[in-house]
C-alpha atoms as a PDB file:
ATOM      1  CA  UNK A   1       0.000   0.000   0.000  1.00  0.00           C
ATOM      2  CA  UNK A   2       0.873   3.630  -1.079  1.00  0.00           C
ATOM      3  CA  UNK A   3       1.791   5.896   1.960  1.00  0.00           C
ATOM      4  CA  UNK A   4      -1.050   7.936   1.045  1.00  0.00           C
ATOM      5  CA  UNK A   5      -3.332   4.999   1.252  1.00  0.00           C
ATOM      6  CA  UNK A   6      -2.189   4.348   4.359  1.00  0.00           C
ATOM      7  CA  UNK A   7      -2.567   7.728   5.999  1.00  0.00           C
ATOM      8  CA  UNK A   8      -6.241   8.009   4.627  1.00  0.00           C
ATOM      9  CA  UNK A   9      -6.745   4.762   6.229  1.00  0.00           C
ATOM     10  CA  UNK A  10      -5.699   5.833   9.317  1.00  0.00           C
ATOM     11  CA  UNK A  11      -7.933   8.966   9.356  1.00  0.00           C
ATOM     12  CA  UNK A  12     -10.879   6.957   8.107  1.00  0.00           C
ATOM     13  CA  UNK A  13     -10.346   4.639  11.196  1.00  0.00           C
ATOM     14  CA  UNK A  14      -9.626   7.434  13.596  1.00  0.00           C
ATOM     15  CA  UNK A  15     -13.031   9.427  12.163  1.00  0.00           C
ATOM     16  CA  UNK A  16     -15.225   5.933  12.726  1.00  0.00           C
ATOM     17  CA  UNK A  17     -13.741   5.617  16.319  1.00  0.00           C
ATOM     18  CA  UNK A  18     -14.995   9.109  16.906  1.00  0.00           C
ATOM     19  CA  UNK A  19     -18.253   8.279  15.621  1.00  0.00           C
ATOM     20  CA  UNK A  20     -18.910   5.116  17.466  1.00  0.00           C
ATOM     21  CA  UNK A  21     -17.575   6.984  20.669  1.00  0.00           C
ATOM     22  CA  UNK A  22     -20.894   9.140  20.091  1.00  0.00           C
ATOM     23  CA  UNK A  23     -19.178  12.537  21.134  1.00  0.00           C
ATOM     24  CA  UNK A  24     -17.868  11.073  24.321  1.00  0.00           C
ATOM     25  CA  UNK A  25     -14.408  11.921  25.153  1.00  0.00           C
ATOM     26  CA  UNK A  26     -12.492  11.614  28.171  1.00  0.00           C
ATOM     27  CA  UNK A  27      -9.834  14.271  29.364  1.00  0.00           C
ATOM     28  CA  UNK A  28     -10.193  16.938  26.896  1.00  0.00           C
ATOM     29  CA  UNK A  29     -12.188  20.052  27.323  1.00  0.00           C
ATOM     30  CA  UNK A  30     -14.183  21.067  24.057  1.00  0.00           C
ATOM     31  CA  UNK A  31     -14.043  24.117  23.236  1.00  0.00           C
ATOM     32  CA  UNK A  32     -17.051  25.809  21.682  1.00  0.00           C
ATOM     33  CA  UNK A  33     -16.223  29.628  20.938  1.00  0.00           C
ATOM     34  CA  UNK A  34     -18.984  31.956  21.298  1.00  0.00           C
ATOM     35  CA  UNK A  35     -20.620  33.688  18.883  1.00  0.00           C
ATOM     36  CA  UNK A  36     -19.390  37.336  18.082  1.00  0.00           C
ATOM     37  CA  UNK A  37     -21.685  40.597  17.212  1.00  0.00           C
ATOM     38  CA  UNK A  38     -18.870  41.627  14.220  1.00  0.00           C
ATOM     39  CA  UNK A  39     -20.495  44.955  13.789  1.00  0.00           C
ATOM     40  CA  UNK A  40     -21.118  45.635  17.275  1.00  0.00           C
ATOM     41  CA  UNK A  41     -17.135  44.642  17.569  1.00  0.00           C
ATOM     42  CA  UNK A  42     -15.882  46.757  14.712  1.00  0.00           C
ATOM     43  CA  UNK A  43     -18.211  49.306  15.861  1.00  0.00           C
ATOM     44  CA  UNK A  44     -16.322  49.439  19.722  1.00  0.00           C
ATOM     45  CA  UNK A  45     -12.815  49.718  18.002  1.00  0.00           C
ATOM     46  CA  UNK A  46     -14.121  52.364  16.052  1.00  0.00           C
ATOM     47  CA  UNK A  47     -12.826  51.010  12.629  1.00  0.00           C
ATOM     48  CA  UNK A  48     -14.266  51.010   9.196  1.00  0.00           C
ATOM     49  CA  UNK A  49     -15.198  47.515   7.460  1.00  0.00           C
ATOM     50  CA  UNK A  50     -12.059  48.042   5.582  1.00  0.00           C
ATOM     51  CA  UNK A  51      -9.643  49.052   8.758  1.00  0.00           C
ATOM     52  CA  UNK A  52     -11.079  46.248  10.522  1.00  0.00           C
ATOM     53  CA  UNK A  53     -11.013  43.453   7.579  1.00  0.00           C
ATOM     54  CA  UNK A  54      -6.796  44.810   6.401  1.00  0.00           C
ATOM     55  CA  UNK A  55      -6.097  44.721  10.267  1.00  0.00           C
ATOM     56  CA  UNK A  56      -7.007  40.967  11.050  1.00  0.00           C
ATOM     57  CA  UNK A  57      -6.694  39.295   7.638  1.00  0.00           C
ATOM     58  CA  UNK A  58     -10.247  38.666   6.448  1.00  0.00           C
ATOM     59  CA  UNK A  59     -11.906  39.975   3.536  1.00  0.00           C
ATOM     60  CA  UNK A  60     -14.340  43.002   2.780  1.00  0.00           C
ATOM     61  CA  UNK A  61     -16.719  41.046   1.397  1.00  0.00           C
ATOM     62  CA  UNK A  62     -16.879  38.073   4.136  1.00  0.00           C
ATOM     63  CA  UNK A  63     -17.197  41.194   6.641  1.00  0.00           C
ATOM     64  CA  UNK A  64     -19.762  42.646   4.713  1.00  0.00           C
ATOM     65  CA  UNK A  65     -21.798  39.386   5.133  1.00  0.00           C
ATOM     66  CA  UNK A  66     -21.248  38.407   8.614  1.00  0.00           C
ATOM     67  CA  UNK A  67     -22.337  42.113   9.211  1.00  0.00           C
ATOM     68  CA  UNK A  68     -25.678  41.701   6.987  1.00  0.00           C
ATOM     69  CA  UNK A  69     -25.910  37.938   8.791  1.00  0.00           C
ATOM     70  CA  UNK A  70     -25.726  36.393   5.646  1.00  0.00           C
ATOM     71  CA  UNK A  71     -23.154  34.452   7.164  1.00  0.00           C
ATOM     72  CA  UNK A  72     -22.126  33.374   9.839  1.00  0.00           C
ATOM     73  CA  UNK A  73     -18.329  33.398  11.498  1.00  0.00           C
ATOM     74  CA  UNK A  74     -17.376  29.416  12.285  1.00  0.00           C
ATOM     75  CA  UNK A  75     -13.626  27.158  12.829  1.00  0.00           C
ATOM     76  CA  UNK A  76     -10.967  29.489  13.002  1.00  0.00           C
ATOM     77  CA  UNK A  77     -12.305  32.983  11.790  1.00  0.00           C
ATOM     78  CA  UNK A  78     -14.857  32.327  14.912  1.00  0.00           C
ATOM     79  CA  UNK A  79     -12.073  32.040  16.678  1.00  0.00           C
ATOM     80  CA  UNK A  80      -9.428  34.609  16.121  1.00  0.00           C
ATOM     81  CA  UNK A  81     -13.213  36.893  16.620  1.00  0.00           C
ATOM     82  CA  UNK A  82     -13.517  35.805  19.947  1.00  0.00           C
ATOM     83  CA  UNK A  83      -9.626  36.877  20.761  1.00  0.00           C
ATOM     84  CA  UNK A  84     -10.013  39.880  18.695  1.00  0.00           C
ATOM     85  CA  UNK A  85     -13.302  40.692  21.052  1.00  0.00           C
ATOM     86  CA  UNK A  86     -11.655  40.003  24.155  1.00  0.00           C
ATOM     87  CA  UNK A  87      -8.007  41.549  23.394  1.00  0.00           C
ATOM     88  CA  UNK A  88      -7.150  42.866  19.843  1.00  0.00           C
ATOM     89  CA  UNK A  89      -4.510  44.299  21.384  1.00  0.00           C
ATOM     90  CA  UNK A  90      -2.457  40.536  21.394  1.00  0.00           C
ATOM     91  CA  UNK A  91      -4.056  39.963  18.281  1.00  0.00           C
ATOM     92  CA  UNK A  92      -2.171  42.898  16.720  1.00  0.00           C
ATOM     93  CA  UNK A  93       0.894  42.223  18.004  1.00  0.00           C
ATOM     94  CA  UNK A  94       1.220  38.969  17.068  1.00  0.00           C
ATOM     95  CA  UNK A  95       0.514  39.798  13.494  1.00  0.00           C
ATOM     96  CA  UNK A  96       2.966  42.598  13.795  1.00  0.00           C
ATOM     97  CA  UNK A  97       5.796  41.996  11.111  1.00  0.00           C
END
């Protein structure tokens, strides 16, 4: 078997133990991140859609529709919302070059 066979086998396996397990885990702490009022946010750091989508990496457009609620934020741009809303600050400076 390829090496790529064998590493899709693996996940496979790995994703049907998580299944069978039914969402039971022992020792780790899900983490669900909130949700995050993006207006309201970009609103209380008094930046413009475009400020606020150059400063943390996402686009105008998938601002514009998160604003609208055509969208939703979810994985990691829910994330990095949730540290933006609670210190943008660290945000920055770890983006600073």
């Amino acid at each position: 078997m390829t090496k790529a066979f064998e590493s899709i086998k693996q996940g496979l396996n790995e994703a049907i133990a998580h299944a069978k397990s039914k969402g039971k885990t022992t020792g780790i702490k899900l983490y669900q991140p909130q949700a995050v009022d993006v207006s309201g946010l970009r609103q209380r750091l008094s930046l413009t859609q475009e400020q606020f989508a150059a400063r943390f990496g996402f686009s105008v457009a998938t601002l514009r529709h998160w604003e609208r609620g055509d969208r939703a934020p979810s994985g990691p741009s829910l994330v990095l919302l949730n540290v933006i809303d609670r210190n943008p600050s660290a945000v920055l400076e770890a983006l600073r070059p």
